[in-house]
PDB file of N, CA and C in Angstrom:
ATOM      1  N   UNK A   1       5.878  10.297  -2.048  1.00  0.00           N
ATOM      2  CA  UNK A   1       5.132  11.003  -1.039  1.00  0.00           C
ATOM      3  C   UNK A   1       5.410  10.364   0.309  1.00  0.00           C
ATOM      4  N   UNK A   2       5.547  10.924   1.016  1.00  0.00           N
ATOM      5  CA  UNK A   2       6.694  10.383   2.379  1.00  0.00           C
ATOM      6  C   UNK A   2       5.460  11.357   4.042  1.00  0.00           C
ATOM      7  N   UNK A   3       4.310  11.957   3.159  1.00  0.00           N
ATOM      8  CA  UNK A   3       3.645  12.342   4.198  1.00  0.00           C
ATOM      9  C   UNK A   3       2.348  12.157   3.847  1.00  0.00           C
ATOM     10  N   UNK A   4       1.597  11.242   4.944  1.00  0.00           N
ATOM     11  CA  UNK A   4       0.291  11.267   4.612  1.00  0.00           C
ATOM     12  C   UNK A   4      -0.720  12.158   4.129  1.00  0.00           C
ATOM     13  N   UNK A   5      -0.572  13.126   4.853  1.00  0.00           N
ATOM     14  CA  UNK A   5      -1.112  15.107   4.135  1.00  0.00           C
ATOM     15  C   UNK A   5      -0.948  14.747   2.634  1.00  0.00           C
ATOM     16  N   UNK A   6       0.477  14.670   2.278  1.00  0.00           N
ATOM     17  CA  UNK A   6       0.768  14.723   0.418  1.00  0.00           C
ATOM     18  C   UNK A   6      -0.084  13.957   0.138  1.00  0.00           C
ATOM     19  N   UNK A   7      -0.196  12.596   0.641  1.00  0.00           N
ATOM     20  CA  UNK A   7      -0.921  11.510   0.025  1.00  0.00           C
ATOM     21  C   UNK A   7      -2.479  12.143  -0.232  1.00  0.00           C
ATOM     22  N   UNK A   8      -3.002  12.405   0.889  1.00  0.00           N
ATOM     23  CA  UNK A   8      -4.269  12.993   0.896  1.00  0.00           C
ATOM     24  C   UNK A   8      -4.811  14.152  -0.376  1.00  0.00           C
ATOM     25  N   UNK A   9      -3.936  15.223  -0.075  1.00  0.00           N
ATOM     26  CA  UNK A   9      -3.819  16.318  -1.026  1.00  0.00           C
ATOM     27  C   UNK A   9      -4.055  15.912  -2.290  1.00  0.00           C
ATOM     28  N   UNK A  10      -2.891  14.626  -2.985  1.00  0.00           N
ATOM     29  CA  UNK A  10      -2.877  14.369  -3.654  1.00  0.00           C
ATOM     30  C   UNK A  10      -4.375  13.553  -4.727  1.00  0.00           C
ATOM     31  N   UNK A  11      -4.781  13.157  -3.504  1.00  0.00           N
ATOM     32  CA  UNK A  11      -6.039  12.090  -3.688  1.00  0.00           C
ATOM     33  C   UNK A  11      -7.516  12.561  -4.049  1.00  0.00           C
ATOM     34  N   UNK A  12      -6.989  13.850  -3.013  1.00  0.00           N
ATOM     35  CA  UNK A  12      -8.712  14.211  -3.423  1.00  0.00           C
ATOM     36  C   UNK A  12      -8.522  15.564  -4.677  1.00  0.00           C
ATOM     37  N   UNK A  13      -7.251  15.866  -4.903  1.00  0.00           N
ATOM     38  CA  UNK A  13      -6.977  16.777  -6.112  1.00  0.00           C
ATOM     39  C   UNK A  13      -7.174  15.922  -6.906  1.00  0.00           C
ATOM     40  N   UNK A  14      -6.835  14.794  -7.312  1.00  0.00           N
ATOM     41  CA  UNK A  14      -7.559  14.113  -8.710  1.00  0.00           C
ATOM     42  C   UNK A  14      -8.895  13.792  -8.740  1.00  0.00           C
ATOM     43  N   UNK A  15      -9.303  13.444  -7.299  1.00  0.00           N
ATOM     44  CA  UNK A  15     -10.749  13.112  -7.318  1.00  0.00           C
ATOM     45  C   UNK A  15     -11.799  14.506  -7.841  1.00  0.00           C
ATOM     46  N   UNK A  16     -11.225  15.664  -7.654  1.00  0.00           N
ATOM     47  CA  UNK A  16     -11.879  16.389  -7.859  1.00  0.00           C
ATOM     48  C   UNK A  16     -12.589  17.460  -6.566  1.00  0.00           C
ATOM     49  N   UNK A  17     -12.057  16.465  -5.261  1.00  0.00           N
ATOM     50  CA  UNK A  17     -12.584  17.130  -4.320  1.00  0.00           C
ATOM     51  C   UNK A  17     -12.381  18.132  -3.055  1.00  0.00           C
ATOM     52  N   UNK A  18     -13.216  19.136  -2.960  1.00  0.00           N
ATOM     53  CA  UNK A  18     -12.456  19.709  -2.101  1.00  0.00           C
ATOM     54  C   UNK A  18     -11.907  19.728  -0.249  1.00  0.00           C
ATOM     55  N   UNK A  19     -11.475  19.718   0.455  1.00  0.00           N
ATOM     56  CA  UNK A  19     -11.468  19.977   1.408  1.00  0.00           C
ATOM     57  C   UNK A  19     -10.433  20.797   2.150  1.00  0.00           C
ATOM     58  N   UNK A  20     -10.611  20.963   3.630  1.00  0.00           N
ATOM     59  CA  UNK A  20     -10.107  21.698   4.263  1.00  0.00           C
ATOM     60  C   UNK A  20      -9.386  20.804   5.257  1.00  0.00           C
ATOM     61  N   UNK A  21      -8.131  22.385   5.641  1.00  0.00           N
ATOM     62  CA  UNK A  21      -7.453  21.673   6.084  1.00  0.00           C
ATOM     63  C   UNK A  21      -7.647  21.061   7.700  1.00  0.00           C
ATOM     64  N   UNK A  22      -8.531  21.066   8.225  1.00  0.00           N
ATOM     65  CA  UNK A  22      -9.087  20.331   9.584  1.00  0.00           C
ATOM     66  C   UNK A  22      -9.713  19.055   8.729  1.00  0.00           C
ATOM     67  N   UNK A  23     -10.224  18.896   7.564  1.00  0.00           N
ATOM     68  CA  UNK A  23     -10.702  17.147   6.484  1.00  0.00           C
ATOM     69  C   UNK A  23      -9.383  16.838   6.395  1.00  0.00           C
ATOM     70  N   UNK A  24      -8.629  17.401   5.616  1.00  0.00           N
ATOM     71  CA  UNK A  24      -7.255  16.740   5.766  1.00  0.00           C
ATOM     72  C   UNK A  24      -6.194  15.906   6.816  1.00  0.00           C
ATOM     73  N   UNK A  25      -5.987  16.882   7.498  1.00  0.00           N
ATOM     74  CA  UNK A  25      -5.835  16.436   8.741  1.00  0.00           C
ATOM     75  C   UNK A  25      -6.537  15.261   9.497  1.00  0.00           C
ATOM     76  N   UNK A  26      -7.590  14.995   9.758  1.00  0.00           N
ATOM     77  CA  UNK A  26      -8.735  13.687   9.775  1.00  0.00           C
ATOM     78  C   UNK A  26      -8.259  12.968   8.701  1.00  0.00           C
ATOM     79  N   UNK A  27      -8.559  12.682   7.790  1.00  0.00           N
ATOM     80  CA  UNK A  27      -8.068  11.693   7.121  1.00  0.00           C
ATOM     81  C   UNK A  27      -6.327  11.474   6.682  1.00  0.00           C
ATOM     82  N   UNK A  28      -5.894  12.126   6.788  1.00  0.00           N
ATOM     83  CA  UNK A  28      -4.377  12.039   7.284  1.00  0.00           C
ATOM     84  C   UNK A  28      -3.705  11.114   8.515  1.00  0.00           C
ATOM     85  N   UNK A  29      -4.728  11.160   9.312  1.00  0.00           N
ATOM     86  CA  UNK A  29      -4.221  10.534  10.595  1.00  0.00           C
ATOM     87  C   UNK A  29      -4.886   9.361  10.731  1.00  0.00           C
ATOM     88  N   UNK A  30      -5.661   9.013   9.857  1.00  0.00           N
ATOM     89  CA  UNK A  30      -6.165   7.245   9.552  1.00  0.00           C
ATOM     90  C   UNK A  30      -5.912   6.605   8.249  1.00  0.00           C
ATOM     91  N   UNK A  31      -4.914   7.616   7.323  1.00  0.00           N
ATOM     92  CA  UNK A  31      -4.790   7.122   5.951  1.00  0.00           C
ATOM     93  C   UNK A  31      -3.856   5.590   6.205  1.00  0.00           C
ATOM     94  N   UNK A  32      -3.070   5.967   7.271  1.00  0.00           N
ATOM     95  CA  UNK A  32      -2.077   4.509   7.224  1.00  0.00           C
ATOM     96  C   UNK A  32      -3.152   3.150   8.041  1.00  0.00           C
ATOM     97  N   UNK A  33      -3.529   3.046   8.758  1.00  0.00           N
ATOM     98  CA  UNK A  33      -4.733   2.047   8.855  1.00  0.00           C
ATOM     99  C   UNK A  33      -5.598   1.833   7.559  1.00  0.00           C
ATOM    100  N   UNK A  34      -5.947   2.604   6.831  1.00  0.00           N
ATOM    101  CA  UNK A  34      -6.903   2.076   5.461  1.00  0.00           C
ATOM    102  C   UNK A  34      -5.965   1.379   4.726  1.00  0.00           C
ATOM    103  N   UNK A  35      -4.799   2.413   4.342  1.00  0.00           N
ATOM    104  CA  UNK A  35      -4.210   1.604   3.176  1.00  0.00           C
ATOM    105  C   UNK A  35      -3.359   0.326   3.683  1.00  0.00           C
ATOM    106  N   UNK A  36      -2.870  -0.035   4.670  1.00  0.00           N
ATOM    107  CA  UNK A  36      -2.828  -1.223   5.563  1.00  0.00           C
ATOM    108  C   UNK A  36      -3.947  -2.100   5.143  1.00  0.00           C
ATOM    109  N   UNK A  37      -4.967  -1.722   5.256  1.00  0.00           N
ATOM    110  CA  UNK A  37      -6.637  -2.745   5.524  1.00  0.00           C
ATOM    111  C   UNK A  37      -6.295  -2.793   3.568  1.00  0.00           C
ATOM    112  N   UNK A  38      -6.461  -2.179   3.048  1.00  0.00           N
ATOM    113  CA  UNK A  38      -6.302  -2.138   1.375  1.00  0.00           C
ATOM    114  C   UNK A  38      -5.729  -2.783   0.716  1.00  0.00           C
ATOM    115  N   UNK A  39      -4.177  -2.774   1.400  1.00  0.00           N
ATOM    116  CA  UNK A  39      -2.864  -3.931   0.806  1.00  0.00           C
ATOM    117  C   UNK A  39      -3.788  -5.451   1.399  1.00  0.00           C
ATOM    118  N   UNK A  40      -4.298  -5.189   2.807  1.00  0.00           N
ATOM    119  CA  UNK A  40      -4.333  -6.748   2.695  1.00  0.00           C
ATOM    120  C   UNK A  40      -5.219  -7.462   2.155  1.00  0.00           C
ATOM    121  N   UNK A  41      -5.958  -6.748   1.600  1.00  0.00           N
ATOM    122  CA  UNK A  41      -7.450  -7.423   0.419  1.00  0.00           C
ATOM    123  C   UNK A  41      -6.215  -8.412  -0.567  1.00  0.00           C
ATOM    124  N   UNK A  42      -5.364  -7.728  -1.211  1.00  0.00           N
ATOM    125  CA  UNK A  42      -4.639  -8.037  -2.061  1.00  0.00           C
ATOM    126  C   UNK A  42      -3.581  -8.806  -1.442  1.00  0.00           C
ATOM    127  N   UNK A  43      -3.264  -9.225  -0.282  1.00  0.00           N
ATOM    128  CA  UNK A  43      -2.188 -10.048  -0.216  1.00  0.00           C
ATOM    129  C   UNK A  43      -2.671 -11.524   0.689  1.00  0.00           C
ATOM    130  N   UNK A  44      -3.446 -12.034   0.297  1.00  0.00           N
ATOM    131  CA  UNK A  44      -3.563 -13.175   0.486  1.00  0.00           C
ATOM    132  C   UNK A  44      -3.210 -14.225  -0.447  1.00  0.00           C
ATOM    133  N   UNK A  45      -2.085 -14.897  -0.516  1.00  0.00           N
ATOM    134  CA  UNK A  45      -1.064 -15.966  -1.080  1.00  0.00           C
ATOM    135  C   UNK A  45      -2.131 -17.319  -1.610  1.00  0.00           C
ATOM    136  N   UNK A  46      -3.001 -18.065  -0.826  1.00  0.00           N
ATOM    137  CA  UNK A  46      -3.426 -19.167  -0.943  1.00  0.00           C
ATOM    138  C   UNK A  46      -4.619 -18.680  -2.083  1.00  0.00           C
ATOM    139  N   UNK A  47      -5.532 -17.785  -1.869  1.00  0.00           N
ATOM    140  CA  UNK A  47      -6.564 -17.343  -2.833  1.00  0.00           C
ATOM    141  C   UNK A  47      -5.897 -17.016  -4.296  1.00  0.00           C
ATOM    142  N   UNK A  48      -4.749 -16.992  -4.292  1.00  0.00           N
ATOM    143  CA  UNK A  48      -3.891 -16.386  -5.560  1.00  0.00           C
ATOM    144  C   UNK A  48      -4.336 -17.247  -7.085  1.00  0.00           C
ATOM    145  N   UNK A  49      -5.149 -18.342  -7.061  1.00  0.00           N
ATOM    146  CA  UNK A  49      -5.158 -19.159  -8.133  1.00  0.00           C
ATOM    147  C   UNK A  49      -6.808 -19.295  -8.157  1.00  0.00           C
ATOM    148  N   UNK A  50      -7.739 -19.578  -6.944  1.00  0.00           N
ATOM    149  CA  UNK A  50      -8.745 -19.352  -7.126  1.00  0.00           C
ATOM    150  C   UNK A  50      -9.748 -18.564  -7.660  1.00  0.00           C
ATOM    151  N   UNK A  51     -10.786 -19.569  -8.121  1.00  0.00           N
ATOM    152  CA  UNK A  51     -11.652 -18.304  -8.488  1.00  0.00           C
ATOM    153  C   UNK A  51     -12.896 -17.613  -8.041  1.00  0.00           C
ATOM    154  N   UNK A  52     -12.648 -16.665  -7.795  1.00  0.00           N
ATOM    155  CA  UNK A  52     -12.755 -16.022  -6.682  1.00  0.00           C
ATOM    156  C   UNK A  52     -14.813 -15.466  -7.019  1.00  0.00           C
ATOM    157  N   UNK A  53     -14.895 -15.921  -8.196  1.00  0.00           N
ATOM    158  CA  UNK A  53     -16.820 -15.254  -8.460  1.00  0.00           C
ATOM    159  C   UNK A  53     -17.175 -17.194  -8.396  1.00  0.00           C
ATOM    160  N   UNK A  54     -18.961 -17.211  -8.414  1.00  0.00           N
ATOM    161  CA  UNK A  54     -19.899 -17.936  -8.528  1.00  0.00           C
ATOM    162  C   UNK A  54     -19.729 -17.923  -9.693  1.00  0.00           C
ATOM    163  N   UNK A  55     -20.284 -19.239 -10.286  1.00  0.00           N
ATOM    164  CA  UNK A  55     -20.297 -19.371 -12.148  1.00  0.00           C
ATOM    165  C   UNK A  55     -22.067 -19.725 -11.895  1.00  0.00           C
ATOM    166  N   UNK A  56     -22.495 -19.178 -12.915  1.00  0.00           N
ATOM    167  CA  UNK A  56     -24.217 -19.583 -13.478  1.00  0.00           C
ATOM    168  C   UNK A  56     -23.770 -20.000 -14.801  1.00  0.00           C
ATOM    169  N   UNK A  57     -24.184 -21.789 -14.919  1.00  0.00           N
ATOM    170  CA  UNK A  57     -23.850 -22.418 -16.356  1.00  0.00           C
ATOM    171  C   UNK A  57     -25.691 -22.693 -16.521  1.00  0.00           C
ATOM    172  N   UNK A  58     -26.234 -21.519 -17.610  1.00  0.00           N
ATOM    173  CA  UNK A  58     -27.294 -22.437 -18.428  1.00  0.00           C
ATOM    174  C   UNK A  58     -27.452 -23.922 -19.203  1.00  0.00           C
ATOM    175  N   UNK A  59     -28.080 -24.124 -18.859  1.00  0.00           N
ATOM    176  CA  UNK A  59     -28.639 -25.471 -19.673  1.00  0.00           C
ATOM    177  C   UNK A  59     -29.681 -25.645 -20.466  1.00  0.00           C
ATOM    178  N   UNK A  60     -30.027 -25.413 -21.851  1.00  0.00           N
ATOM    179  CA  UNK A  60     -31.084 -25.531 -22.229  1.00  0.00           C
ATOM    180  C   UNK A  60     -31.621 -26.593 -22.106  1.00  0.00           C
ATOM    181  N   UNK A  61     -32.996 -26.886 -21.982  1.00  0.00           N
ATOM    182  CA  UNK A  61     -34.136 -27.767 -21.807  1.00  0.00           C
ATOM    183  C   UNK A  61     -34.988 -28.162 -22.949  1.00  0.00           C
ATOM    184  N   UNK A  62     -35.328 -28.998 -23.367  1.00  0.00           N
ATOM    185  CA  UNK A  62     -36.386 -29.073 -24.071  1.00  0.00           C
ATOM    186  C   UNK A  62     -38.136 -29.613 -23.335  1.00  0.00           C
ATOM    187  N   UNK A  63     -38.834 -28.749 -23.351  1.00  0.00           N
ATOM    188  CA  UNK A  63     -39.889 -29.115 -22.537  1.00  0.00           C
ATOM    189  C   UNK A  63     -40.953 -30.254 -23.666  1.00  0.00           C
ATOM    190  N   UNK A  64     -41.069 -31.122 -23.155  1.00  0.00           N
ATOM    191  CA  UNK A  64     -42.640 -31.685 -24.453  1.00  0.00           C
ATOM    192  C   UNK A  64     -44.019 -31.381 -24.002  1.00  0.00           C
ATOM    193  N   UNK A  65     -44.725 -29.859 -24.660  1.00  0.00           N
ATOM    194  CA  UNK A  65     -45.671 -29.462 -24.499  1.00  0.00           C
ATOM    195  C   UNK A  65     -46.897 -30.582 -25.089  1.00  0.00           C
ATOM    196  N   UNK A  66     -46.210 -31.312 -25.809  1.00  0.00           N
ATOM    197  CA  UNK A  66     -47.579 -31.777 -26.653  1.00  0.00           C
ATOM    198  C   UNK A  66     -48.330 -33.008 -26.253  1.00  0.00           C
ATOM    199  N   UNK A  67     -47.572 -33.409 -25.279  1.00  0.00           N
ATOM    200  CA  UNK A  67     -48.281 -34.546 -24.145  1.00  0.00           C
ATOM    201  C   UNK A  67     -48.878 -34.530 -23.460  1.00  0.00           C
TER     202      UNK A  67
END
């Protein structure tokens, strides 16, 4: 796909959704800024090994109620 329109067309025909061609057009003419902003979530080199969530490690306890 070599035209943003196709890309579009393409996108919201699987999504299921409809629009017109003045929606198209609008999002046609900012599709290359998103998917720009999109690739670069994914191309940061140094984060490549990290891990990237918070860990929650339980510890069970034993409480002594009987004191």
């Amino acid at each position: 796909m070599s035209e943003p329109s196709d890309t579009i067309r393409v996108l919201l025909r699987a999504a299921g959704l409809p629009a017109t061609e003045a929606e198209i057009a609008g999002l046609a003419a900012t599709y290359p800024e998103y998917r720009a902003a999109v690739d670069a979530l994914y191309a940061v080199p140094a984060a490549r090994y990290v891990d990237p969530a918070l860990r929650f490690h339980a510890h069970a306890r034993t409480a002594e109620w009987d004191r």
